[in-house]
N, C-alpha and C. Protein backbone atom coordinates (compact mmCIF):
# COMPACT_ATOMS: atom_id res chain seq x y z
N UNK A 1 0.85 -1.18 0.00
CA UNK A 1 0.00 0.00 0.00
C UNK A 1 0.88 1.23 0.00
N UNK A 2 0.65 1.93 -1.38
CA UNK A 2 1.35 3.31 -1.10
C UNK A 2 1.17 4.63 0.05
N UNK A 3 2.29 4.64 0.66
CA UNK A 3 1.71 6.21 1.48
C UNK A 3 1.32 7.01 1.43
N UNK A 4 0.45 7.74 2.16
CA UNK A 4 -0.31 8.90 1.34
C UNK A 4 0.72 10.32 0.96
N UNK A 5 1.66 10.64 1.24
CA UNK A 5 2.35 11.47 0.67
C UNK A 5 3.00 11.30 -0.53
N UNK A 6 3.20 10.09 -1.06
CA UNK A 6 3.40 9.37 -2.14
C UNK A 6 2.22 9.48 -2.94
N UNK A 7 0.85 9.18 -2.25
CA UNK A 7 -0.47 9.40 -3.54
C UNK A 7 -0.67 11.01 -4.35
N UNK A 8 -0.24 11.78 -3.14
CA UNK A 8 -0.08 13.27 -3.03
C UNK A 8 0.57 13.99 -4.33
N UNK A 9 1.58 13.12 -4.37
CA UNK A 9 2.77 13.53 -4.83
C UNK A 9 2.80 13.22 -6.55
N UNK A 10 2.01 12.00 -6.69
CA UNK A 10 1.46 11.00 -7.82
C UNK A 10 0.65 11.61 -8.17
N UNK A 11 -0.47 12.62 -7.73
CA UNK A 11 -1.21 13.37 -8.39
C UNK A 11 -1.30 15.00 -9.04
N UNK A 12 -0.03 15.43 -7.66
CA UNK A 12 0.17 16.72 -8.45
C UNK A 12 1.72 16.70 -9.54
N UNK A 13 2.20 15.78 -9.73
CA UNK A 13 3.01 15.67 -10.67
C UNK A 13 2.03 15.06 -11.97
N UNK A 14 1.20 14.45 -11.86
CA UNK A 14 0.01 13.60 -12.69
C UNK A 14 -0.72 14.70 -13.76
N UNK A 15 -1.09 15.50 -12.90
CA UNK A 15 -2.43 16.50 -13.23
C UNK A 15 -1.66 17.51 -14.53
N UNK A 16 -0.31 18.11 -14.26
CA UNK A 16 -0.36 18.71 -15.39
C UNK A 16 -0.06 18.05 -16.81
N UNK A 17 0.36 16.63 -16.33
CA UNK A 17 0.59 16.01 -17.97
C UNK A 17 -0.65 15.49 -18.29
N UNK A 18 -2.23 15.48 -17.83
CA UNK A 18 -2.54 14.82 -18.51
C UNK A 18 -4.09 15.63 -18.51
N UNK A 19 -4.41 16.71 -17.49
CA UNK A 19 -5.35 17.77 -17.99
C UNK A 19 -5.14 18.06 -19.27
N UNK A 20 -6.58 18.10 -19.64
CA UNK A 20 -6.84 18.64 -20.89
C UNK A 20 -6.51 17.50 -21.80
N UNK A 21 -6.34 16.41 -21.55
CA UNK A 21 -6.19 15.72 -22.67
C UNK A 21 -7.43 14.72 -22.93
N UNK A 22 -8.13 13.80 -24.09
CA UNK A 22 -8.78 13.64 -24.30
C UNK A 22 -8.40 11.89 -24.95
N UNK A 23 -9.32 10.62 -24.13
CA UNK A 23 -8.91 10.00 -24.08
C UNK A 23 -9.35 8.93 -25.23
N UNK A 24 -8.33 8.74 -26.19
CA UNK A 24 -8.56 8.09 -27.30
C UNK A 24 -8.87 6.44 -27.33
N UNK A 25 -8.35 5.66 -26.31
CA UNK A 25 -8.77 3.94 -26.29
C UNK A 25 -8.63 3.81 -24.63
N UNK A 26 -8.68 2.65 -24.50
CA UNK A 26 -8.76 2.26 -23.35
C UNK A 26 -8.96 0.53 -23.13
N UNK A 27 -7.59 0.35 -22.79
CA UNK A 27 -7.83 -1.45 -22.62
C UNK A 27 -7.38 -1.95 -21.36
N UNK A 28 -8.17 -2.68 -21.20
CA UNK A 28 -8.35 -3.44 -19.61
C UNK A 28 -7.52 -4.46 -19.89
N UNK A 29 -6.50 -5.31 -19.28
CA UNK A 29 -5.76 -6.67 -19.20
C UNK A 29 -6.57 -7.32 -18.41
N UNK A 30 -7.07 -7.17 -17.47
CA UNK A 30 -7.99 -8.09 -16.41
C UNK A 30 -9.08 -7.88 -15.73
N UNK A 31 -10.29 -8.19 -16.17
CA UNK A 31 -11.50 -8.29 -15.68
C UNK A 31 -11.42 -8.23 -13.72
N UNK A 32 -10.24 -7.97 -13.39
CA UNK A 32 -10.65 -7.75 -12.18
C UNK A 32 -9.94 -6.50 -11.74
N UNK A 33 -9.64 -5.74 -12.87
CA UNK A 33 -9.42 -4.42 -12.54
C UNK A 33 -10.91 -3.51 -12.42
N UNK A 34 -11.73 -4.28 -13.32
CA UNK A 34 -13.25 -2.93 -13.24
C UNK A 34 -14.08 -3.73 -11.79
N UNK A 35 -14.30 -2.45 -10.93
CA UNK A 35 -15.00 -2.83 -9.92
C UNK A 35 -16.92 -2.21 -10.36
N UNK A 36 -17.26 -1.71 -11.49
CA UNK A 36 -18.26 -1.31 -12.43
C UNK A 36 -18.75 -2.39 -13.29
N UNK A 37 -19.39 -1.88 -13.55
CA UNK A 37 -20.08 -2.52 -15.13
C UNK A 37 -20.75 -1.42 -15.67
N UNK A 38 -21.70 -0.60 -14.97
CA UNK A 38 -22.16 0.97 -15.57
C UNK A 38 -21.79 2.05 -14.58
N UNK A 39 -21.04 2.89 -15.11
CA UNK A 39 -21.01 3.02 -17.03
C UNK A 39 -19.67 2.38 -17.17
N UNK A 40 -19.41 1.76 -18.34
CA UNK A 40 -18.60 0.83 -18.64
C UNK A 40 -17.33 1.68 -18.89
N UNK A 41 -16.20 0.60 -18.89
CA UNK A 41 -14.70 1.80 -18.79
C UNK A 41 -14.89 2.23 -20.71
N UNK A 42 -15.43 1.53 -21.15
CA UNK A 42 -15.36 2.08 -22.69
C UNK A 42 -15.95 3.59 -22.64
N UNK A 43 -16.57 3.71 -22.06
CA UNK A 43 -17.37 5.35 -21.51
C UNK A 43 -16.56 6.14 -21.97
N UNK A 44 -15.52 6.39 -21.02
CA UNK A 44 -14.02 7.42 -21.39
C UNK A 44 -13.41 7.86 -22.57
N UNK A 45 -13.92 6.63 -23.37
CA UNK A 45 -13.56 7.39 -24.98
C UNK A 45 -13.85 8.21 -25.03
N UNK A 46 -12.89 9.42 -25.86
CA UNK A 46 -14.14 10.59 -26.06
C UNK A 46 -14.02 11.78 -25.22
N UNK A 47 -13.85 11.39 -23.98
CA UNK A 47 -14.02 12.55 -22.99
C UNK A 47 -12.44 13.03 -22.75
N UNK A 48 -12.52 13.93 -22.50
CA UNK A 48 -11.62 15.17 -21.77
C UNK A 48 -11.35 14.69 -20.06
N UNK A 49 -10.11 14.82 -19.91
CA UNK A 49 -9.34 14.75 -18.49
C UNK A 49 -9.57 16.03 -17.65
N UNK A 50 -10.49 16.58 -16.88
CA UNK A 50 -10.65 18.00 -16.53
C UNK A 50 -9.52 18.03 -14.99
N UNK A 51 -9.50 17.14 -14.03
CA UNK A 51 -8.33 17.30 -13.07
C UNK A 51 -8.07 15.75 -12.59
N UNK A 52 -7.08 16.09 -12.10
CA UNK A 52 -6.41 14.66 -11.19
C UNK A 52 -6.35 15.53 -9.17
N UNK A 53 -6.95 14.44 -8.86
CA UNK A 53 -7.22 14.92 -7.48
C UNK A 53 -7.09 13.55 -6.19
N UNK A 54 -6.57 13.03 -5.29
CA UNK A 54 -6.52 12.23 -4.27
C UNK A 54 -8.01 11.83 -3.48
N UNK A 55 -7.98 11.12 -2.81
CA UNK A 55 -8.95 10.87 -1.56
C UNK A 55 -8.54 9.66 -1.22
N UNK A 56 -7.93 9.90 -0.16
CA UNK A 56 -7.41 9.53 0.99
C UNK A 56 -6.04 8.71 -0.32
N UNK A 57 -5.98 7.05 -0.05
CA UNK A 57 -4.89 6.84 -0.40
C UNK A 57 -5.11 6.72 -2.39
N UNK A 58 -6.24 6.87 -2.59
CA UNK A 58 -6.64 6.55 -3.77
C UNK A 58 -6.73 8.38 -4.88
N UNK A 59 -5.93 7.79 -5.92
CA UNK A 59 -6.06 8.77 -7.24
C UNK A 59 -7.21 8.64 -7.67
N UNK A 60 -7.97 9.79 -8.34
CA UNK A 60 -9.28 10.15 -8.70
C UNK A 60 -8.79 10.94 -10.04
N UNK A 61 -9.30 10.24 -11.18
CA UNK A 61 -9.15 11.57 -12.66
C UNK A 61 -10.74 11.35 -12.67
N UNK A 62 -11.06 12.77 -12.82
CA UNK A 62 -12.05 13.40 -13.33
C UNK A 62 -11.81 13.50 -14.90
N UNK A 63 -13.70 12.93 -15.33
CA UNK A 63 -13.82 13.05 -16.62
C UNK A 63 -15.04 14.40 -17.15
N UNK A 64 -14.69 14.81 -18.11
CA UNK A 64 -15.98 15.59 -18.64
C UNK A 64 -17.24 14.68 -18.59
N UNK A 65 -18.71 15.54 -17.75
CA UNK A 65 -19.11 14.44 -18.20
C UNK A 65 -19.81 13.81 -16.59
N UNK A 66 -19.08 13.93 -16.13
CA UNK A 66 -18.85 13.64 -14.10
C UNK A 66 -18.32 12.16 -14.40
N UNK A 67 -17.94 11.82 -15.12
CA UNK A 67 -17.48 10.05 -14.48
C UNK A 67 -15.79 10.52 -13.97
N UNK A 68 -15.48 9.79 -13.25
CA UNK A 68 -14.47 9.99 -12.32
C UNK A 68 -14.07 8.62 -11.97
N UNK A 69 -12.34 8.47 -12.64
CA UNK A 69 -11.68 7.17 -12.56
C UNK A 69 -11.05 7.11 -11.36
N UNK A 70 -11.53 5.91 -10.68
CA UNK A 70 -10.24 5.95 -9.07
C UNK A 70 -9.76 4.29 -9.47
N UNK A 71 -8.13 4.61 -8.71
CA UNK A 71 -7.55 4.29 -9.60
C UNK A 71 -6.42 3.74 -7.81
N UNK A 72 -6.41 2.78 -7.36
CA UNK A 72 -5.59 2.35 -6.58
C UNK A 72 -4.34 1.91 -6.66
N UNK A 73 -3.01 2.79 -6.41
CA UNK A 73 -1.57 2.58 -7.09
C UNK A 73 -1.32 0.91 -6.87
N UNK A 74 -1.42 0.25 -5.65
CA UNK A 74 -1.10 -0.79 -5.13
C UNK A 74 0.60 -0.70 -4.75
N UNK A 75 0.97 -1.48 -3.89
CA UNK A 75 2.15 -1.52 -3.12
C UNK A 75 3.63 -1.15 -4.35
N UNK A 76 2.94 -2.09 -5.55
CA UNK A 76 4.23 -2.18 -6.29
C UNK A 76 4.30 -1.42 -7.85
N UNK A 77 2.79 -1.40 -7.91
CA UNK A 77 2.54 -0.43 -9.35
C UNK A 77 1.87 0.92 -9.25
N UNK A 78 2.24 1.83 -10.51
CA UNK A 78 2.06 2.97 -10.41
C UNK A 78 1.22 3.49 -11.85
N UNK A 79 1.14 5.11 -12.04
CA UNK A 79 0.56 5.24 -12.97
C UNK A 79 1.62 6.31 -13.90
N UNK A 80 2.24 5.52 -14.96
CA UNK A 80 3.21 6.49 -15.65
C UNK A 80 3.37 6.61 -17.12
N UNK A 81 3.17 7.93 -17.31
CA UNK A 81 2.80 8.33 -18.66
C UNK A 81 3.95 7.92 -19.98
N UNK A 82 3.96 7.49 -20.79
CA UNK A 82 5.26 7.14 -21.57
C UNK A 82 4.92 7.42 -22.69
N UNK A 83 6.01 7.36 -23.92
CA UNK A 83 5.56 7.40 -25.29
C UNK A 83 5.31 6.45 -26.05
N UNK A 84 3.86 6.26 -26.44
CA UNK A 84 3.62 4.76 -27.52
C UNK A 84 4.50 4.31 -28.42
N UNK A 85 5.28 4.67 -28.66
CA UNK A 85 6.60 4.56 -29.60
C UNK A 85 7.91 3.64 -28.90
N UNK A 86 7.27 3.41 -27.42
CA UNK A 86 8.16 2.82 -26.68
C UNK A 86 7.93 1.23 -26.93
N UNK A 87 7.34 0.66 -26.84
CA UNK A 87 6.28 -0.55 -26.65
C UNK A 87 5.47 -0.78 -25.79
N UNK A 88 5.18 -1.58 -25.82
CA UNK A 88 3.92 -2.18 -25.03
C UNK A 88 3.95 -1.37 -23.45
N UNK A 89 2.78 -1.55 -22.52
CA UNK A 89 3.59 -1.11 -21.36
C UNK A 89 4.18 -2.45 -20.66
N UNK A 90 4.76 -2.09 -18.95
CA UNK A 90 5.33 -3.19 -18.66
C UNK A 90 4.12 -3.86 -17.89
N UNK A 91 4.65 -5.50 -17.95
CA UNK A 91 3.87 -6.50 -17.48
C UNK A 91 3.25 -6.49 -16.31
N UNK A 92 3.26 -5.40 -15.64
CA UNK A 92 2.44 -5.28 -14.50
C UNK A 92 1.63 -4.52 -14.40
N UNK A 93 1.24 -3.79 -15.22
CA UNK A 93 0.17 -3.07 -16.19
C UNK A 93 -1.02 -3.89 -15.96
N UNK A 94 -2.19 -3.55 -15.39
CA UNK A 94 -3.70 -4.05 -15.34
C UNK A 94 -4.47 -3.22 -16.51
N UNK A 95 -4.00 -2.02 -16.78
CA UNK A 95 -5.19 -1.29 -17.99
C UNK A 95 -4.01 -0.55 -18.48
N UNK A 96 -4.25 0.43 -19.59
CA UNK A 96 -3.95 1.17 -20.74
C UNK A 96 -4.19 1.90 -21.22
N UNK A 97 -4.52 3.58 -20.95
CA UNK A 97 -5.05 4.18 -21.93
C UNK A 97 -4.46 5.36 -22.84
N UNK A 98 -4.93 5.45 -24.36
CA UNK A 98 -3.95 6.01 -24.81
C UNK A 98 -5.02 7.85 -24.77
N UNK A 99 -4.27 8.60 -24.53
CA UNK A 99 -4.83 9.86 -24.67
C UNK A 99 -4.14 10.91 -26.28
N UNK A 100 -4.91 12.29 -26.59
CA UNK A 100 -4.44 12.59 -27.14
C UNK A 100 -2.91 13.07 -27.12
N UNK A 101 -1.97 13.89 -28.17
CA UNK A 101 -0.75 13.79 -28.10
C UNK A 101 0.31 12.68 -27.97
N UNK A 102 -0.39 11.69 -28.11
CA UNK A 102 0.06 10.60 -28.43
C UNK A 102 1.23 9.86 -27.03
N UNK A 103 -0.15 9.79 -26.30
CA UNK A 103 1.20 9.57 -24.88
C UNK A 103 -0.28 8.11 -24.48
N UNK A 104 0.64 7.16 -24.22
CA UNK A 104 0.29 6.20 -23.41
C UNK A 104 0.58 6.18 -22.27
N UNK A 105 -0.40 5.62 -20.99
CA UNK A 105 -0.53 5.68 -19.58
C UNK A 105 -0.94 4.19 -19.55
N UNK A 106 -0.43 3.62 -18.59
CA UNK A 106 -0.36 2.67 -17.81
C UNK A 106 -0.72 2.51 -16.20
């Protein structure tokens, strides 16, 4: 479990790379990452990133729209923006989404 000054820290370094961006796909690796079914993570297509914000140990991106992704780092994985040009992300990756400007998140 990450510390909360660590979630803190994960979100205001988070928020300016990825406000304002608008999220082009979105793929799940494991059916036990969605704790949903409505509205489905396919939803997010489409929409605009309006802020990245905490509560308590958990990251929250706000979507246009009000849907709002929370997003639990877990002890050993994180959420880090890279360039699709890199490959795939790494194997400990549960989801994927690619936003505009051509930046993949993991």
């Amino acid at each position: 479990m990450p510390e909360l000054p660590f979630v803190t820290v994960v979100a205001e370094n988070l928020a300016p790379l990825v406000a304002g961006r608008t999220v082009e796909d979105v793929v799940v690796r494991g059916v036990s990452v969605l704790k949903t079914v409505e509205p489905s993570i396919a939803d997010l297509r489409g929409r605009q990133i309006t802020g990245v914000r905490r509560r308590a140990k958990l990251l929250l991106l706000d979507f246009t729209g009000g849907l709002v992704l929370v997003i639990h780092l877990r002890a050993t994985a994180g959420s880090a923006p890279s360039r699709a040009e890199r490959g795939a992300p790494p194997g400990t990756s549960r989801s994927c989404w690619r936003s505009t400007a051509g930046r993949t998140s993991t």
